[in-house]
C-alpha atoms as a PDB file:
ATOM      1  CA  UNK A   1      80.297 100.817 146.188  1.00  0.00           C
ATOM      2  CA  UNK A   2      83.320 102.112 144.092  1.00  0.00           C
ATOM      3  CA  UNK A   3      83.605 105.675 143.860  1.00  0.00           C
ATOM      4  CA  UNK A   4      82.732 107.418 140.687  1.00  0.00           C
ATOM      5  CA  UNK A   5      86.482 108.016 138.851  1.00  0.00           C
ATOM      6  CA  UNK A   6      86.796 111.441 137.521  1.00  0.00           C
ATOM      7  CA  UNK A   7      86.446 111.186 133.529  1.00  0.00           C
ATOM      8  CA  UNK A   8      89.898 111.044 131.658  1.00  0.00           C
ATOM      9  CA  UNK A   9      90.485 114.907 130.636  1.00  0.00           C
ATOM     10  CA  UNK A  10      91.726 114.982 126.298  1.00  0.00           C
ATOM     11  CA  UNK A  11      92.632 117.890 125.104  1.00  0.00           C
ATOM     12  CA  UNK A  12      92.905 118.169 121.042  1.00  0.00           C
ATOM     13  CA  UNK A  13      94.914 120.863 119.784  1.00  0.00           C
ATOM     14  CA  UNK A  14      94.469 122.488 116.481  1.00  0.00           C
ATOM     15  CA  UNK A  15      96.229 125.285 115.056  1.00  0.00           C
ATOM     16  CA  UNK A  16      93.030 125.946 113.135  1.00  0.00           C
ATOM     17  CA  UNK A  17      89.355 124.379 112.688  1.00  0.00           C
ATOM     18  CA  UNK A  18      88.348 123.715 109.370  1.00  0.00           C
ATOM     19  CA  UNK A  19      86.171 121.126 107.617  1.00  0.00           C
ATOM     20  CA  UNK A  20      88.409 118.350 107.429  1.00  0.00           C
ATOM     21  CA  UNK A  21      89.364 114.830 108.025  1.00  0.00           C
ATOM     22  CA  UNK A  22      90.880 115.536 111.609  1.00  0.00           C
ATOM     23  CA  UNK A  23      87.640 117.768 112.501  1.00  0.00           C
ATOM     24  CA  UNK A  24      85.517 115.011 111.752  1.00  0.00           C
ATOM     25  CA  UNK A  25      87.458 112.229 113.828  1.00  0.00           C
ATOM     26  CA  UNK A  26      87.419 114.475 116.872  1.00  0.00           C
ATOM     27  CA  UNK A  27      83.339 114.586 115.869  1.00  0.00           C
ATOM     28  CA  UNK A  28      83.197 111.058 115.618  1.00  0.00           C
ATOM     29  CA  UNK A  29      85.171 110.700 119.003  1.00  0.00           C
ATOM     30  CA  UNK A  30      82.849 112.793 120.883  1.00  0.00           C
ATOM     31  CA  UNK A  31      80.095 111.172 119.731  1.00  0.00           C
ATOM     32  CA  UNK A  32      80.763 107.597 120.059  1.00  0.00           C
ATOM     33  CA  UNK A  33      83.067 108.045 123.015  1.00  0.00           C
ATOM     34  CA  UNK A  34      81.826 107.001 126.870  1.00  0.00           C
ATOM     35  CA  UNK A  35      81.366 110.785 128.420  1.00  0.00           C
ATOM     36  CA  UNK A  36      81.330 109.012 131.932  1.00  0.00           C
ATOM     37  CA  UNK A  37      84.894 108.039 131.446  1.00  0.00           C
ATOM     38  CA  UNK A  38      86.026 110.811 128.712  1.00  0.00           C
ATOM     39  CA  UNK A  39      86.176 114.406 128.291  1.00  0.00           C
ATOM     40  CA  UNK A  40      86.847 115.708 125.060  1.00  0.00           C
ATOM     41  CA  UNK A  41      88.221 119.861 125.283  1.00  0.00           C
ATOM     42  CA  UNK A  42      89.099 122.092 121.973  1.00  0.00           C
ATOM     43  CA  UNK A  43      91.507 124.656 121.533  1.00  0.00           C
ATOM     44  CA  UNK A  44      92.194 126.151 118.286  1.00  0.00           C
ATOM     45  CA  UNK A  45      95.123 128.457 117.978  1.00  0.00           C
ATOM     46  CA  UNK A  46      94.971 130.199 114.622  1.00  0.00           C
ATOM     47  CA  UNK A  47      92.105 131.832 112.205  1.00  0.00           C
ATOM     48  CA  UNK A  48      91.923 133.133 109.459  1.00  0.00           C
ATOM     49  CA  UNK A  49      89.049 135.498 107.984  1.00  0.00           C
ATOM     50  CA  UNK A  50      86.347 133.156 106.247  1.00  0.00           C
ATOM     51  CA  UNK A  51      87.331 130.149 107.642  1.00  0.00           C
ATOM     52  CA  UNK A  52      84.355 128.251 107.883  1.00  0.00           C
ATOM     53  CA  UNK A  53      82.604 128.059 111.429  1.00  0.00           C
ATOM     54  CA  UNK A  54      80.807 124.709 110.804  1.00  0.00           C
ATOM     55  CA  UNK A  55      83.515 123.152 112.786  1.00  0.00           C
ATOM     56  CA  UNK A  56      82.952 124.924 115.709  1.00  0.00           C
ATOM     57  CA  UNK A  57      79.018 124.885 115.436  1.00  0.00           C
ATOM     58  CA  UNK A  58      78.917 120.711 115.551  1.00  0.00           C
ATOM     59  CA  UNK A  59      81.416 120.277 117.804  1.00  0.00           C
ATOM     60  CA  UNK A  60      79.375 122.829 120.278  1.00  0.00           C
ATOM     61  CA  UNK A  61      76.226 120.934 119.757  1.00  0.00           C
ATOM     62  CA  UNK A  62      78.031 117.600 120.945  1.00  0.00           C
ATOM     63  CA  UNK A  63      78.702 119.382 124.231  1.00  0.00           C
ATOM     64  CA  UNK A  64      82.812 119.518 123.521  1.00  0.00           C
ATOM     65  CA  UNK A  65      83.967 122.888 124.990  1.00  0.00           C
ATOM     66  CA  UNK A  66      86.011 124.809 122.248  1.00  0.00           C
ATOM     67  CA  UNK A  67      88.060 127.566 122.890  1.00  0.00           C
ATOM     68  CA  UNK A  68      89.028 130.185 120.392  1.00  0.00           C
ATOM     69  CA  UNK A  69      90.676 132.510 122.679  1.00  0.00           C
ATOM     70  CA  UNK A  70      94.515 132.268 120.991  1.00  0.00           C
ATOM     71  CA  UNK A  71      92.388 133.493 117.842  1.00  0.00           C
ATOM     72  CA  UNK A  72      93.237 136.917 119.237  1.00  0.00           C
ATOM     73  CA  UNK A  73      96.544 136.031 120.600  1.00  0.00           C
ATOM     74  CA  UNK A  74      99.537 136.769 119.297  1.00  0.00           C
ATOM     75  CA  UNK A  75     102.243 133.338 118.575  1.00  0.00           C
ATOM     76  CA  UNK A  76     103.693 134.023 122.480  1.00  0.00           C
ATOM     77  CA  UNK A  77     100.641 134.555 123.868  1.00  0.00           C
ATOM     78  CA  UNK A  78      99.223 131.594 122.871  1.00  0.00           C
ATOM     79  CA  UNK A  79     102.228 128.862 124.063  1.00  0.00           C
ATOM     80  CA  UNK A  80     101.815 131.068 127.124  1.00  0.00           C
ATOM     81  CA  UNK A  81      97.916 130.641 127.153  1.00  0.00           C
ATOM     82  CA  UNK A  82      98.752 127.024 125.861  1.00  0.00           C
ATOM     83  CA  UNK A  83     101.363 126.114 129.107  1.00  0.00           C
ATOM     84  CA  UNK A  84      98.722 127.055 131.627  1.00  0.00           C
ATOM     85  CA  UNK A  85      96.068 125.048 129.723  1.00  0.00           C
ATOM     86  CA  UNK A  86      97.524 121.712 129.058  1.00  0.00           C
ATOM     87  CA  UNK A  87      98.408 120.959 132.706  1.00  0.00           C
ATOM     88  CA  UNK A  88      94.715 120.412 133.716  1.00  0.00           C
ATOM     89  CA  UNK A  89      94.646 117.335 131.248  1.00  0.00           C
ATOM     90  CA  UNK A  90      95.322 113.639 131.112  1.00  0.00           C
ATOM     91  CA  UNK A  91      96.456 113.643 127.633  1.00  0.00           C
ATOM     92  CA  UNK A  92      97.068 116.134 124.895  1.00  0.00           C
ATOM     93  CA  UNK A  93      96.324 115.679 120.912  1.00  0.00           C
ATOM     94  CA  UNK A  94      98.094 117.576 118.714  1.00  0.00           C
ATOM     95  CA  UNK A  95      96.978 117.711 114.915  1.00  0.00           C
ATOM     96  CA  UNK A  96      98.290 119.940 112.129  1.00  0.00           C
ATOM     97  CA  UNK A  97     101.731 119.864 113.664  1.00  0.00           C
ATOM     98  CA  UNK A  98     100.725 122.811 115.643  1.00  0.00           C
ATOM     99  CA  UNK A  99     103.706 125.192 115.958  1.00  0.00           C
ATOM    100  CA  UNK A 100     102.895 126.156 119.420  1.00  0.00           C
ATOM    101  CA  UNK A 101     102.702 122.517 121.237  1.00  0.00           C
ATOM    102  CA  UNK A 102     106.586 122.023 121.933  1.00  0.00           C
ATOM    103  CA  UNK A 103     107.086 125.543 122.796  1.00  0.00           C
ATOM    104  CA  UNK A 104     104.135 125.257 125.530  1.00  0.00           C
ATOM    105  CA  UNK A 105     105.732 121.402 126.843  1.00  0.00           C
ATOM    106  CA  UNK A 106     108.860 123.175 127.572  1.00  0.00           C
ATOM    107  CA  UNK A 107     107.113 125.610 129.880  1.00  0.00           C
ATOM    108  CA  UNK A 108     105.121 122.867 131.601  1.00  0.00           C
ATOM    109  CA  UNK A 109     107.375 120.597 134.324  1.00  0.00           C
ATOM    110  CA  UNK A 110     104.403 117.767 134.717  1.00  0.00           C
ATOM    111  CA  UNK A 111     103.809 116.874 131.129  1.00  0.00           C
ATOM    112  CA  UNK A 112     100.722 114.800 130.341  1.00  0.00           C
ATOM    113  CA  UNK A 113     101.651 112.439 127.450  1.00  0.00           C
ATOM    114  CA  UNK A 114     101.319 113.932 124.092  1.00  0.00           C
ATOM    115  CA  UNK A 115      99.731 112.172 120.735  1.00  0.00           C
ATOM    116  CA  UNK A 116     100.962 113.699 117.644  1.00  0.00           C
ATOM    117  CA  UNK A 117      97.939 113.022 114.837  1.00  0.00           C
ATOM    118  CA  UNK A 118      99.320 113.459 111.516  1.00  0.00           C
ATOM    119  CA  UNK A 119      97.316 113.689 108.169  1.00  0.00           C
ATOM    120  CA  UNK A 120     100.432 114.583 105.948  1.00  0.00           C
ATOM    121  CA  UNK A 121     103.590 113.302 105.123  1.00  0.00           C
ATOM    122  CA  UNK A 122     105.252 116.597 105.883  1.00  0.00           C
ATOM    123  CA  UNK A 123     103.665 117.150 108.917  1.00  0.00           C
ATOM    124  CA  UNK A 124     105.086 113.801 110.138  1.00  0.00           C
ATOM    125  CA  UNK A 125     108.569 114.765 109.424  1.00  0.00           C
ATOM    126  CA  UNK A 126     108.347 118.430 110.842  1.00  0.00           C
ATOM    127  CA  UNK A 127     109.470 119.569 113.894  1.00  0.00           C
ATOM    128  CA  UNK A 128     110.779 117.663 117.364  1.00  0.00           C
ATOM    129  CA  UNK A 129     109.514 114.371 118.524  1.00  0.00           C
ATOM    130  CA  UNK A 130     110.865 114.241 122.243  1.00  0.00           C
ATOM    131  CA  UNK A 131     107.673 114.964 124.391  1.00  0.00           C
ATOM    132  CA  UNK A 132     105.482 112.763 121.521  1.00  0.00           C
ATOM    133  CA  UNK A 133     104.190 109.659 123.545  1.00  0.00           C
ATOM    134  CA  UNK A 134     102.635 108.027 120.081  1.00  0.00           C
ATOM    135  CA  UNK A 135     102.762 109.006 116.802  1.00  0.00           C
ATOM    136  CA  UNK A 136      99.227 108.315 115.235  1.00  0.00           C
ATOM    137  CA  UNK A 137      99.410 108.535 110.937  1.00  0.00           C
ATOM    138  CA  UNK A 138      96.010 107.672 109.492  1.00  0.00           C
ATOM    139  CA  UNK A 139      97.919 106.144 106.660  1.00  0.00           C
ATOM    140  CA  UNK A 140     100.639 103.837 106.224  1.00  0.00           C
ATOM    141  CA  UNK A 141     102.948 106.749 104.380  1.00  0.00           C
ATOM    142  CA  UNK A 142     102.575 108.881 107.337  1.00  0.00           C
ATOM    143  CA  UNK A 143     103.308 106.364 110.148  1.00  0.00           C
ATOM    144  CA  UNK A 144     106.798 105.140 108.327  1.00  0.00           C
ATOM    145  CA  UNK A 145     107.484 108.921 107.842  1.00  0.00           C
ATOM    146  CA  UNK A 146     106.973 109.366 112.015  1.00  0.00           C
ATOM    147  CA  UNK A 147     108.733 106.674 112.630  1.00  0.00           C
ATOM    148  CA  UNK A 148     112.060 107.593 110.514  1.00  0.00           C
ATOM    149  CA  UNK A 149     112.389 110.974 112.948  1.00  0.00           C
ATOM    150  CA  UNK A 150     112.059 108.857 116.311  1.00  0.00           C
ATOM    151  CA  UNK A 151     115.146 106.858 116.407  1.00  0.00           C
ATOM    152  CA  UNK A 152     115.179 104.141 118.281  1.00  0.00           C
ATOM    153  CA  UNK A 153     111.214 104.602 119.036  1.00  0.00           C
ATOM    154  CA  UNK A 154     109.741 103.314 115.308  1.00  0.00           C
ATOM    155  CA  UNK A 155     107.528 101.674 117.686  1.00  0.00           C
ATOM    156  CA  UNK A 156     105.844 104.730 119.359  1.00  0.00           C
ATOM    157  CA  UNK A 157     104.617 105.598 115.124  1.00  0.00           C
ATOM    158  CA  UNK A 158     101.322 103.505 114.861  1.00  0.00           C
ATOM    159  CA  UNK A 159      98.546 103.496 111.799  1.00  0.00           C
ATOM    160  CA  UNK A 160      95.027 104.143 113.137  1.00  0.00           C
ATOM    161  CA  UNK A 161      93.014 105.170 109.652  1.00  0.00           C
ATOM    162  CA  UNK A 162      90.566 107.343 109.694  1.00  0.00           C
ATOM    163  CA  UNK A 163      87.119 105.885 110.717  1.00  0.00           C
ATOM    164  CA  UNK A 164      84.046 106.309 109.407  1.00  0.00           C
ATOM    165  CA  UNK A 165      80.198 105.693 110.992  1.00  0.00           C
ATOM    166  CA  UNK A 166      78.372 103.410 108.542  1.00  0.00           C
ATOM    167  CA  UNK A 167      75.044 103.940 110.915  1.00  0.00           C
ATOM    168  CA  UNK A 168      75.497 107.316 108.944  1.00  0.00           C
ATOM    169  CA  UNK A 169      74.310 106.439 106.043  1.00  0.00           C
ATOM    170  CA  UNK A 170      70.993 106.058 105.541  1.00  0.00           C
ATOM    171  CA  UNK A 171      69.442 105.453 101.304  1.00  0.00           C
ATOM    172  CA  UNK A 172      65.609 106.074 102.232  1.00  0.00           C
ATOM    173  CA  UNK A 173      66.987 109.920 102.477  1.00  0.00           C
ATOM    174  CA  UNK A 174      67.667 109.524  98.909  1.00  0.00           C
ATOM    175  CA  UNK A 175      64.038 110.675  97.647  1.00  0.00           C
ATOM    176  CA  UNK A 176      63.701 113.696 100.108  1.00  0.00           C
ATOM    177  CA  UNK A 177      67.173 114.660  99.198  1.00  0.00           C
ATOM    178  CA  UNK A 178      66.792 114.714  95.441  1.00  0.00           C
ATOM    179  CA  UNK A 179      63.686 116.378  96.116  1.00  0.00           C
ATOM    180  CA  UNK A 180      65.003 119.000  97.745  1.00  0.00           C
ATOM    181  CA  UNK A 181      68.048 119.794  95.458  1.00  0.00           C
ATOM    182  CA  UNK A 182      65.296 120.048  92.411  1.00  0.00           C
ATOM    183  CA  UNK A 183      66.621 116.683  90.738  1.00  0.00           C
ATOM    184  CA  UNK A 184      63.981 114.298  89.213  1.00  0.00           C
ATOM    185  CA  UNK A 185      64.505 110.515  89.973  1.00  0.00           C
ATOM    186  CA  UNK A 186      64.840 110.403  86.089  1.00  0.00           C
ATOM    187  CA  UNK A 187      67.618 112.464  86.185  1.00  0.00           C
ATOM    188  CA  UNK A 188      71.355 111.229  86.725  1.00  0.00           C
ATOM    189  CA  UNK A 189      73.327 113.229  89.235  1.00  0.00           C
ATOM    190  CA  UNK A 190      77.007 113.124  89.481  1.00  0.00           C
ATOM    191  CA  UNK A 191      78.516 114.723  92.466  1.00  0.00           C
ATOM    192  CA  UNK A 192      82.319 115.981  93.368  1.00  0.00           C
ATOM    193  CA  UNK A 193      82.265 116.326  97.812  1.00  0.00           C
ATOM    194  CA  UNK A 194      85.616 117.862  99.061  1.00  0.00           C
ATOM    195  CA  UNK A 195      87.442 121.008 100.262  1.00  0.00           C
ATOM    196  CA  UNK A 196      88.048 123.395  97.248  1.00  0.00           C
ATOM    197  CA  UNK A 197      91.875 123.008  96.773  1.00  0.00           C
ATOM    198  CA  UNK A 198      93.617 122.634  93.943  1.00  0.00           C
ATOM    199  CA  UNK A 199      95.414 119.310  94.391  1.00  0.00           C
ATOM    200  CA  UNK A 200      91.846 117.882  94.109  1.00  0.00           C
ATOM    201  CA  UNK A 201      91.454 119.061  90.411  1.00  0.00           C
ATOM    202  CA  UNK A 202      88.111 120.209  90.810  1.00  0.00           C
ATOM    203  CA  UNK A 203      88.212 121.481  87.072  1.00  0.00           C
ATOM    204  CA  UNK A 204      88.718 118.280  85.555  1.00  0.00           C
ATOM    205  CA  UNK A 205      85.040 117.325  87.305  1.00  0.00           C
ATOM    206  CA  UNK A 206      83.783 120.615  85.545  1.00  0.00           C
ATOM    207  CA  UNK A 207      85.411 119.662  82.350  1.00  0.00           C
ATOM    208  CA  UNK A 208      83.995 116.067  82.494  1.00  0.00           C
ATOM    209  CA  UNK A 209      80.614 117.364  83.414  1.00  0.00           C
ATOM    210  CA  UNK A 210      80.932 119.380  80.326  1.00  0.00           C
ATOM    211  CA  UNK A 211      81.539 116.758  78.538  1.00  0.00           C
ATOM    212  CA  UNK A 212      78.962 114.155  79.763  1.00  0.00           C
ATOM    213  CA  UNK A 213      76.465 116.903  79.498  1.00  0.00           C
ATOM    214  CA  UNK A 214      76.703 117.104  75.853  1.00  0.00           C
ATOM    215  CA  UNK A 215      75.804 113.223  75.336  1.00  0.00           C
ATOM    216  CA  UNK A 216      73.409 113.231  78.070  1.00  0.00           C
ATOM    217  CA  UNK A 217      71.186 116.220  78.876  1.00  0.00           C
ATOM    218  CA  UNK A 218      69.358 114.761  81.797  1.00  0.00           C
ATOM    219  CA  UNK A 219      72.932 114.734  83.569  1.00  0.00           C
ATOM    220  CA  UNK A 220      73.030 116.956  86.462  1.00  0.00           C
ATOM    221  CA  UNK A 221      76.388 117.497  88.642  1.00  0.00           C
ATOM    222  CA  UNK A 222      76.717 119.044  91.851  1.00  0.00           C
ATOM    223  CA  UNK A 223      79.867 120.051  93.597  1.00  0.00           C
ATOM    224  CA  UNK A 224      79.948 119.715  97.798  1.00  0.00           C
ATOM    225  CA  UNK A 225      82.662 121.829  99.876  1.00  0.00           C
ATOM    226  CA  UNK A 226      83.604 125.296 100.743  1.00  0.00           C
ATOM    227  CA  UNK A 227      86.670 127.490  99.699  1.00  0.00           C
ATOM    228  CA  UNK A 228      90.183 127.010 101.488  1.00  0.00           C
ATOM    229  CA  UNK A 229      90.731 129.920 103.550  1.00  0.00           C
ATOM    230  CA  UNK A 230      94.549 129.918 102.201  1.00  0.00           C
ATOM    231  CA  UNK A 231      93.391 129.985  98.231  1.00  0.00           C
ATOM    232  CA  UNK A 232      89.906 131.125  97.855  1.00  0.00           C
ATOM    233  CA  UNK A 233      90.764 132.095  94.303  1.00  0.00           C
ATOM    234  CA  UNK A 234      90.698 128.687  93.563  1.00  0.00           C
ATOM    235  CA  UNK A 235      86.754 128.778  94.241  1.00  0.00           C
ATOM    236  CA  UNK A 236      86.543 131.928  92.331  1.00  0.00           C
ATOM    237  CA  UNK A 237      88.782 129.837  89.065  1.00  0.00           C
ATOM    238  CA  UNK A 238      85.599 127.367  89.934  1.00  0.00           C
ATOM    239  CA  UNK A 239      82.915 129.417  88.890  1.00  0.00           C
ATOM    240  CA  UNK A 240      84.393 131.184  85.722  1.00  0.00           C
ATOM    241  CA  UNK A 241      84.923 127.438  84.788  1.00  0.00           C
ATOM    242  CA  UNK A 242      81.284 126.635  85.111  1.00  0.00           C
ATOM    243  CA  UNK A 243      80.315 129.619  83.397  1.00  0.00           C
ATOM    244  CA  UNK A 244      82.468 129.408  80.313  1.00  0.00           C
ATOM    245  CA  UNK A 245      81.105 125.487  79.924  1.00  0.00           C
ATOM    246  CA  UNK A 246      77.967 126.877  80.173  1.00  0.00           C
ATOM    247  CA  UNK A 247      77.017 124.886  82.910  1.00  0.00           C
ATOM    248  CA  UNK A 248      75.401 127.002  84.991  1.00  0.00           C
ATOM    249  CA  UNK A 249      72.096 125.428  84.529  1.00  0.00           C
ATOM    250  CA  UNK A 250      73.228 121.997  85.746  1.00  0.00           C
ATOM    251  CA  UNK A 251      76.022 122.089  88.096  1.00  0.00           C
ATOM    252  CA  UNK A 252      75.600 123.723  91.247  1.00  0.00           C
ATOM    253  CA  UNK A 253      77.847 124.577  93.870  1.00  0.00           C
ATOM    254  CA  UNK A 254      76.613 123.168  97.241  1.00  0.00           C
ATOM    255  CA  UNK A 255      79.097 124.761  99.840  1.00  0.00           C
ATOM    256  CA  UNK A 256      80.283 123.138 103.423  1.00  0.00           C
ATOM    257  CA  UNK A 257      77.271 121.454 104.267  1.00  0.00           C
ATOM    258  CA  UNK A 258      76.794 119.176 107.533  1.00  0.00           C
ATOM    259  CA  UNK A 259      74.564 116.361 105.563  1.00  0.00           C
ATOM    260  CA  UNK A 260      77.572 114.626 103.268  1.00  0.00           C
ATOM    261  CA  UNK A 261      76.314 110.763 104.312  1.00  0.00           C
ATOM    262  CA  UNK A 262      72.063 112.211 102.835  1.00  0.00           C
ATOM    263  CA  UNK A 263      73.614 114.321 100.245  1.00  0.00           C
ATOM    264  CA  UNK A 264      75.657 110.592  99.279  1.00  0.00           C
ATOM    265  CA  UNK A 265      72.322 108.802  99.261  1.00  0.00           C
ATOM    266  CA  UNK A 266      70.846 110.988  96.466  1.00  0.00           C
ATOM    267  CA  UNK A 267      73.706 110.678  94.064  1.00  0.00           C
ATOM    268  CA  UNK A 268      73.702 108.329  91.530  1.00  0.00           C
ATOM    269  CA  UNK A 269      78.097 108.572  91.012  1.00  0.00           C
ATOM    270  CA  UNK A 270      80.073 109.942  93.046  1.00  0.00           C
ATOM    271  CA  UNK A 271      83.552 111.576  91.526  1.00  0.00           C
ATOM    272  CA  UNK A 272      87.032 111.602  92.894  1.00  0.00           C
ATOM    273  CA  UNK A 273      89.928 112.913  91.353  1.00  0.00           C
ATOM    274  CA  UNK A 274      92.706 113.792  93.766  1.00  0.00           C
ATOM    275  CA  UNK A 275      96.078 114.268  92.467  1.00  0.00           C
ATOM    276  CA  UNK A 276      97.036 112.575  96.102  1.00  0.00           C
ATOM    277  CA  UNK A 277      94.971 111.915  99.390  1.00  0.00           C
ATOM    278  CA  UNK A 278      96.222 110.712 102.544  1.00  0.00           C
ATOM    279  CA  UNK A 279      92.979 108.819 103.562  1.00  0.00           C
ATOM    280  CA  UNK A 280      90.039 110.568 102.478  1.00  0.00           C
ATOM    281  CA  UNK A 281      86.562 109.749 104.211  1.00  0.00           C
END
């Protein structure tokens, strides 16, 4: 018989767990990945107060270990706490062009390769590139933008988009879901599903709920996603809106919530209205 190989050790770095695109591939990954052959680790190095924890909560339920611990550390501490870290693992992940990663690699003298997985544009053009194994942009944009800081290593800048599980989705959850957001089949419900942040223009949904309310009275809108921890006065800008449409009585404010693909099935239009995505799920 062969002998049982040791699973393949990743480590993802974060410099901070949200609800967000990158969150949910790492969920996806531990899900669907092979644990006999991978290990998936966590290590988030910044928070800040209300931060959402749902993150944290799924990942934990999916058996991935995630550590916190630089949440109390300050920015030395933590490429310190980083450099001692990263040598027990096969392959590092670095997303958010984490300010501590390079700092950490310098410390270490047996690197494991690094992937660098970029959701912005900016992030792709920030910082060095010399330890970065593969480049991974989940758009075209963001791959090109890698690839025009490696010199001589476009190659190492690859697209992977972000994925998505269609065994999610499920429409006989539609009913039960209605049912239990207090919307009548006869109804027509228009949702909005996103992190509160301005570059999403969340008000123009509110105005054109305002506005499609007045023709149609059976309309009812809800609006899925939490506050960004860096501008929660944007949420706050949120609510006066609904209140000085008068809305309050039809559009309701749903929070982070872990049931997108059911909360999907009961809508009958979904909204998007992004000033600019990368590649939203």
């Amino acid at each position: 018989m062969r002998p049982v190989e040791p699973p393949l050790r990743i480590l993802f770095v974060f410099a901070w767990l949200v609800v967000g695109g990158e969150e949910t591939e790492v969920r996806l990954l531990a899900r669907s990945l092979n644990r006999v052959r991978y290990r998936i680790d966590v290590v988030a190095c910044f928070h800040k107060p209300n931060m959402p924890r749902q993150t944290h909560e799924q990942l934990t339920a999916l058996g991935v270990d995630v550590d916190t611990t630089p949440y109390d550390l300050s920015f030395d501490d933590t490429v310190s706490y980083l450099a001692n870290k990263i040598p027990g693992y096969d392959v590092v992940v670095s997303c958010q062009n984490v300010a501590d990663i390079y700092p950490a690699l310098e410390r270490v003298h047996l690197r494991p390769p690094l992937i660098e997985h970029g959701g912005l544009v900016s992030e792709a053009l920030a910082g060095p590139k010399h330890f970065t194994s593969r480049y991974v942009g989940v758009c075209r944009s963001i791959r090109d933008a890698a690839a025009s800081v490696m010199p001589g290593r476009g190659e190492d800048a690859i697209e992977i988009p972000s994925m998505v599980d269609l065994t999610e989705f499920d429409p006989t959850q539609r009913a039960a879901m209605r049912a239990s957001l207090g919307v009548a089949e006869s109804k027509v419900l228009i949702g909005w599903v996103g992190r509160l942040d301005p570059k999403k223009n969340v008000e123009d949904f509110i105005e054109a709920a305002a506005i499609v309310h007045a023709e149609n009275e059976s309309a009812r809108f809800v609006i899925v996603g939490g506050p960004d921890a860096f501008m929660p006065d944007y949420a706050a800008h949120l609510q006066s809106l609904v209140a000085s449409w008068g809305l309050g009585d039809v559009l309701t404010f749903l929070g982070d919530r872990k049931d997108i693909q059911a909360l999907l099935s009961a809508f009958d239009i979904f909204t998007w209205l992004s000033k600019g995505e990368v590649c939203p799920m």
